[in-house]
PDB file of N, CA and C in Angstrom:
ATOM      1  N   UNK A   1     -23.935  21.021 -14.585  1.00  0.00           N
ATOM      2  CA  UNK A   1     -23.948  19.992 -13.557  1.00  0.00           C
ATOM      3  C   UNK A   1     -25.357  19.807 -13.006  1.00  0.00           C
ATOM      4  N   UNK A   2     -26.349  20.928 -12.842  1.00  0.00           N
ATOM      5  CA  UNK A   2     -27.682  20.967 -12.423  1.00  0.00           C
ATOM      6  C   UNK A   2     -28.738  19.919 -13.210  1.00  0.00           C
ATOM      7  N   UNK A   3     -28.165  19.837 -14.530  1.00  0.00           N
ATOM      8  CA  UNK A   3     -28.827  19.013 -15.113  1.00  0.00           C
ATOM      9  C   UNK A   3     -28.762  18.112 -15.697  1.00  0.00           C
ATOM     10  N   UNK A   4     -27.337  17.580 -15.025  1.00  0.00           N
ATOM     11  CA  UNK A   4     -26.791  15.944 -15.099  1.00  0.00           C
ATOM     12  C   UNK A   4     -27.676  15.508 -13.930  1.00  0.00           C
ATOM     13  N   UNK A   5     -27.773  16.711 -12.579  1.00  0.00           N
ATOM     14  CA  UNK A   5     -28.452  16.335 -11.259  1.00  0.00           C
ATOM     15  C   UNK A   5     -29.918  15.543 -11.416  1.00  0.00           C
ATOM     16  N   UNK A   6     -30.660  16.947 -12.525  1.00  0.00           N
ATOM     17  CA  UNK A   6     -32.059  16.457 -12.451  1.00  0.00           C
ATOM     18  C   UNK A   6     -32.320  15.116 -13.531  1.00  0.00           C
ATOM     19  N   UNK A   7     -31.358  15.039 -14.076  1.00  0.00           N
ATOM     20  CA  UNK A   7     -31.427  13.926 -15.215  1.00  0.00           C
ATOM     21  C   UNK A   7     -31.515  12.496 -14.451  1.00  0.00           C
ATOM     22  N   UNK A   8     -30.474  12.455 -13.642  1.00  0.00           N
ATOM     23  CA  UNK A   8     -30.296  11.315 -13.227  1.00  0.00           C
ATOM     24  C   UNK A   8     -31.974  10.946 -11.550  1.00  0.00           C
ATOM     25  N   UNK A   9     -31.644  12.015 -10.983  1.00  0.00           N
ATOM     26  CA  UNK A   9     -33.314  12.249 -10.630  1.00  0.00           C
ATOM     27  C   UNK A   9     -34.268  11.384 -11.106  1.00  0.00           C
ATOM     28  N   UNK A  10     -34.687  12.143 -12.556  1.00  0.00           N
ATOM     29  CA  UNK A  10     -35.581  11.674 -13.228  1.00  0.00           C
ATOM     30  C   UNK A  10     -35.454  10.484 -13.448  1.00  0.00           C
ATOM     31  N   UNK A  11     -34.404   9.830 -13.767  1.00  0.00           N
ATOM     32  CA  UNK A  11     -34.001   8.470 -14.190  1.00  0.00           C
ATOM     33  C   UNK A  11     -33.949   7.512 -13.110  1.00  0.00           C
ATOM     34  N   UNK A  12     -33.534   7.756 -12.092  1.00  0.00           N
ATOM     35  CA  UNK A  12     -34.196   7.346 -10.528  1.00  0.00           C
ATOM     36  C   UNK A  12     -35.627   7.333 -10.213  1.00  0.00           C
ATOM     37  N   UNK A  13     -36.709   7.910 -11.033  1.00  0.00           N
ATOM     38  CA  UNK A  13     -38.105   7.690 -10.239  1.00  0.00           C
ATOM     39  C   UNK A  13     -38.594   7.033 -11.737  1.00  0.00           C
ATOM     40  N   UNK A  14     -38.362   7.073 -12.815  1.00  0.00           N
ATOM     41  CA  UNK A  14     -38.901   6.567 -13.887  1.00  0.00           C
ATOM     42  C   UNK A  14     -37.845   4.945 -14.238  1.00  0.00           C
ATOM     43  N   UNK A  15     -37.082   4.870 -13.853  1.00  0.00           N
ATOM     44  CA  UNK A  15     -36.513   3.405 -14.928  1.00  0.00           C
ATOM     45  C   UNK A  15     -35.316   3.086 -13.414  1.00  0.00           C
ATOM     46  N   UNK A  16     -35.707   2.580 -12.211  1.00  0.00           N
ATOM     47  CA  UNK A  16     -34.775   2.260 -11.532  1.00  0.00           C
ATOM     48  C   UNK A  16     -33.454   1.287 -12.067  1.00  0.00           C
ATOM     49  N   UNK A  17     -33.682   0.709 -12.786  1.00  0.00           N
ATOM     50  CA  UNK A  17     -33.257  -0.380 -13.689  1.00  0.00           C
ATOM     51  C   UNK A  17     -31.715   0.427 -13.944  1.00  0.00           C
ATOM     52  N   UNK A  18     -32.504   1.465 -14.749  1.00  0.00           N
ATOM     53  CA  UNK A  18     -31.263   1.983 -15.970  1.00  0.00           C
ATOM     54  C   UNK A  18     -30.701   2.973 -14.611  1.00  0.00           C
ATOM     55  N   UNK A  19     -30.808   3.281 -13.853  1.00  0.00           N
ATOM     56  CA  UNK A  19     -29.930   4.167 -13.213  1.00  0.00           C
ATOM     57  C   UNK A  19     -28.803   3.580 -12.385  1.00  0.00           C
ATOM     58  N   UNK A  20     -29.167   2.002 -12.097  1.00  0.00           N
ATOM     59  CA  UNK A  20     -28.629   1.025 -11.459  1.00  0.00           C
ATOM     60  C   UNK A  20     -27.378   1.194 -12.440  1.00  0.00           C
ATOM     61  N   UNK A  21     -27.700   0.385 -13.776  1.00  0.00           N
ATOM     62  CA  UNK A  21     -26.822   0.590 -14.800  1.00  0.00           C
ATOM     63  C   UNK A  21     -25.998   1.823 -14.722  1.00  0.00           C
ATOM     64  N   UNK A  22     -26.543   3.410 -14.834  1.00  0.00           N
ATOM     65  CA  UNK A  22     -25.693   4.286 -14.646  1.00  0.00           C
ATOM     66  C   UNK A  22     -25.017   4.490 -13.800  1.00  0.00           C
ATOM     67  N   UNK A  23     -25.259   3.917 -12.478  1.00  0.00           N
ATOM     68  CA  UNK A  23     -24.423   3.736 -11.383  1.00  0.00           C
ATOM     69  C   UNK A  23     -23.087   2.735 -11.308  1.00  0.00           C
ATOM     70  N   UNK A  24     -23.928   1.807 -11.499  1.00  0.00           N
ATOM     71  CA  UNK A  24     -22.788   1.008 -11.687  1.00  0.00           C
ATOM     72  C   UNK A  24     -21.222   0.909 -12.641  1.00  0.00           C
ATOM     73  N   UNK A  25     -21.937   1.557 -14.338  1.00  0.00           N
ATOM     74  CA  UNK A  25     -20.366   2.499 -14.893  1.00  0.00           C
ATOM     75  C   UNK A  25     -20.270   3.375 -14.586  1.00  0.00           C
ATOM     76  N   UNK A  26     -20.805   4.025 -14.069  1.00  0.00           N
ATOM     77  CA  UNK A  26     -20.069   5.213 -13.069  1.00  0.00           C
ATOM     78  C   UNK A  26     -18.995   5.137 -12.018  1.00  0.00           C
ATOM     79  N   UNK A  27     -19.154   4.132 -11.093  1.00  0.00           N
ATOM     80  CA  UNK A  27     -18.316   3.620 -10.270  1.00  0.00           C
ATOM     81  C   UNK A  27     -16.858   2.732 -10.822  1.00  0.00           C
ATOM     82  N   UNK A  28     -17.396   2.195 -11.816  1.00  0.00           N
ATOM     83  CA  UNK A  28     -15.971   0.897 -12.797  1.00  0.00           C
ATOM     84  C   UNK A  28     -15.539   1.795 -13.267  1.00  0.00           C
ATOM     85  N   UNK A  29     -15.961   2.859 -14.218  1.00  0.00           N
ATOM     86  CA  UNK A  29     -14.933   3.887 -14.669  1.00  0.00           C
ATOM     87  C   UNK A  29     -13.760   4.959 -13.467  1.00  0.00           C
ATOM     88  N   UNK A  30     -14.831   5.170 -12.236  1.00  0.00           N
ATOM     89  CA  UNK A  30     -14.208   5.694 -11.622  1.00  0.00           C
ATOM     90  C   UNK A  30     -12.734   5.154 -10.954  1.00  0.00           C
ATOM     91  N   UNK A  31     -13.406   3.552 -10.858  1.00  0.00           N
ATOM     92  CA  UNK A  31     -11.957   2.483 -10.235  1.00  0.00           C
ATOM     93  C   UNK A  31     -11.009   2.655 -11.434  1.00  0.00           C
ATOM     94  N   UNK A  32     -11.346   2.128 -12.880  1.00  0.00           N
ATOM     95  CA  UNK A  32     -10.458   2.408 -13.663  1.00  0.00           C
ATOM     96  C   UNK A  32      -9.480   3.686 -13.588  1.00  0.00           C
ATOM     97  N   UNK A  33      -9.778   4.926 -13.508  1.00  0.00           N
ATOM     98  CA  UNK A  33      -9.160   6.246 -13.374  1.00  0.00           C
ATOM     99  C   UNK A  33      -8.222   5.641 -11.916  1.00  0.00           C
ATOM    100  N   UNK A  34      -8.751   5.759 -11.107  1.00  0.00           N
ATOM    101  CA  UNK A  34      -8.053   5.466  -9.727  1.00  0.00           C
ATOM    102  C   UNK A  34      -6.924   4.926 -10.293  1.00  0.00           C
ATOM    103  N   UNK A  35      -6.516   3.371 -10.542  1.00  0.00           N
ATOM    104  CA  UNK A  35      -5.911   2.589 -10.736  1.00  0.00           C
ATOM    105  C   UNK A  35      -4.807   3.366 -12.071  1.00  0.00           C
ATOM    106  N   UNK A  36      -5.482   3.570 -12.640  1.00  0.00           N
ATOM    107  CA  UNK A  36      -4.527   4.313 -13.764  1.00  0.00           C
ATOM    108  C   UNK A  36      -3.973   5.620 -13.513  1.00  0.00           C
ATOM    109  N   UNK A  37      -4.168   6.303 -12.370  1.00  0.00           N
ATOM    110  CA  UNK A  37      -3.452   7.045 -11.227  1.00  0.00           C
ATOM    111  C   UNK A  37      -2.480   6.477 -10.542  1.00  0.00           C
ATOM    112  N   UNK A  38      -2.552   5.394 -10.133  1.00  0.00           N
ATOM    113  CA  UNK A  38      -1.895   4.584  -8.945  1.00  0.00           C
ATOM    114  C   UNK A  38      -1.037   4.236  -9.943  1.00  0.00           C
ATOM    115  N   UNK A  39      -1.359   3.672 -10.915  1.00  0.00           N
ATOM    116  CA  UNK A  39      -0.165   2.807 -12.022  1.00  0.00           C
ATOM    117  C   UNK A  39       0.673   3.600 -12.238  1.00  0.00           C
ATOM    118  N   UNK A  40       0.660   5.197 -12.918  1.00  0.00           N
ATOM    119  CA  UNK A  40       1.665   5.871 -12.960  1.00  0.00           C
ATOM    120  C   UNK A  40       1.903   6.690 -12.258  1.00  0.00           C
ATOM    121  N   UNK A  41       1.651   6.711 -10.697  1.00  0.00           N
ATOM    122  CA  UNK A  41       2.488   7.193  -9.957  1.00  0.00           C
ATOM    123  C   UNK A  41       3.396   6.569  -9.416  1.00  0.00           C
ATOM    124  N   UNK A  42       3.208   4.962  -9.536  1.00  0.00           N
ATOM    125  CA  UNK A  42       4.284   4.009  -9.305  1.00  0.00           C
ATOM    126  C   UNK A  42       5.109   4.101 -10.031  1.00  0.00           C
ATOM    127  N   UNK A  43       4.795   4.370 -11.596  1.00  0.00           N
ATOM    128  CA  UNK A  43       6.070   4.468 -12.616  1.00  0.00           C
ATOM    129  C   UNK A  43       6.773   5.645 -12.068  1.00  0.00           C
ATOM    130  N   UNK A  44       6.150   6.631 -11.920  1.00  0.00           N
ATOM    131  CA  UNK A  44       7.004   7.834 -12.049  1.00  0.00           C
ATOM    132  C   UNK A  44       7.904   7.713 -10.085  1.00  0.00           C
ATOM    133  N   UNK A  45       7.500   7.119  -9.799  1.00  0.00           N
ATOM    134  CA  UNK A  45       8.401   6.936  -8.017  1.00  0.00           C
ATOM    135  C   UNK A  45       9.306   5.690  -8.217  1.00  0.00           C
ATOM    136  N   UNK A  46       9.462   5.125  -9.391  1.00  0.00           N
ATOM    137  CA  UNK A  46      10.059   3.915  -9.622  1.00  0.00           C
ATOM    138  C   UNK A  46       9.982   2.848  -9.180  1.00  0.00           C
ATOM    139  N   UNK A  47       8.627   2.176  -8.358  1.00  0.00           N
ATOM    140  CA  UNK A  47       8.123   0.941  -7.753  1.00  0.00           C
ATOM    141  C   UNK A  47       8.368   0.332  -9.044  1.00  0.00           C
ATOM    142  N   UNK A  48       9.056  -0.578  -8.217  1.00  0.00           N
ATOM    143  CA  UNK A  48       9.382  -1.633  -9.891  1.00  0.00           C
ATOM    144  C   UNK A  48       8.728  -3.122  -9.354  1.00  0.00           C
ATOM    145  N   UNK A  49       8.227  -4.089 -10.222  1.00  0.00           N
ATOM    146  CA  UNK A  49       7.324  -4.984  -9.854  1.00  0.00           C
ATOM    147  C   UNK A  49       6.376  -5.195 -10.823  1.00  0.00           C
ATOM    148  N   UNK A  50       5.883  -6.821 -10.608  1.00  0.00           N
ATOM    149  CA  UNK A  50       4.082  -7.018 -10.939  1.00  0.00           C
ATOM    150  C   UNK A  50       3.339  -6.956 -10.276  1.00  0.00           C
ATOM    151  N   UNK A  51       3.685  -6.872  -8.679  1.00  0.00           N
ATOM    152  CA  UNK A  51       2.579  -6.578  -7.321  1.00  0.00           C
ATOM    153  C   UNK A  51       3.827  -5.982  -6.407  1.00  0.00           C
ATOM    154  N   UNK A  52       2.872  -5.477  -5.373  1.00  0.00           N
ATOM    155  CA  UNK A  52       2.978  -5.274  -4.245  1.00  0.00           C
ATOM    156  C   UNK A  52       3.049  -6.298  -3.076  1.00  0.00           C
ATOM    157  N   UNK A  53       3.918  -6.712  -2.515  1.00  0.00           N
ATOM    158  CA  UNK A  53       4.264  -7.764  -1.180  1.00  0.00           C
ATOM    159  C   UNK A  53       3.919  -6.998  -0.271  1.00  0.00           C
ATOM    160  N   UNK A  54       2.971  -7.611   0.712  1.00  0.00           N
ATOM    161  CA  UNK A  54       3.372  -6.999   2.107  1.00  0.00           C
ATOM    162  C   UNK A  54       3.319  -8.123   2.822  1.00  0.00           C
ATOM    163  N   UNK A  55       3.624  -7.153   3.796  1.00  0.00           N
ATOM    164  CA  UNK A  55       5.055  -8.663   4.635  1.00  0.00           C
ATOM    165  C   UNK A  55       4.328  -8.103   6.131  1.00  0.00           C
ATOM    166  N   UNK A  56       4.076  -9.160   6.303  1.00  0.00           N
ATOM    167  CA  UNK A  56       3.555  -8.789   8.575  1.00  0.00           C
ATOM    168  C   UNK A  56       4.414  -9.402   9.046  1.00  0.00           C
TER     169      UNK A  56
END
């Protein structure tokens, strides 16, 4: 992990560009996982549906 740390470091003072980039799939993959958490914990609690309603 120390040297995913200094990697990305380095990649932060040399190529702001590309770390932007690494940031940025870093974060879409992370939503992806989320969501594909959420999806089957709905399956497995039996939310049945194509969305979610909420109602005020």
């Amino acid at each position: 992990m120390d040297g995913i740390n200094n990697w990305l470091v380095e990649l932060n003072k040399n190529s702001p560009i590309w770390f932007g980039v690494v940031t940025v799939l870093t974060m879409s993959g992370m939503g992806v996982i989320i969501a594909t958490i959420i999806e089957v914990l709905f399956k497995l609690l039996g939310v049945k549906g194509e969305r979610i309603e909420i109602h005020h």
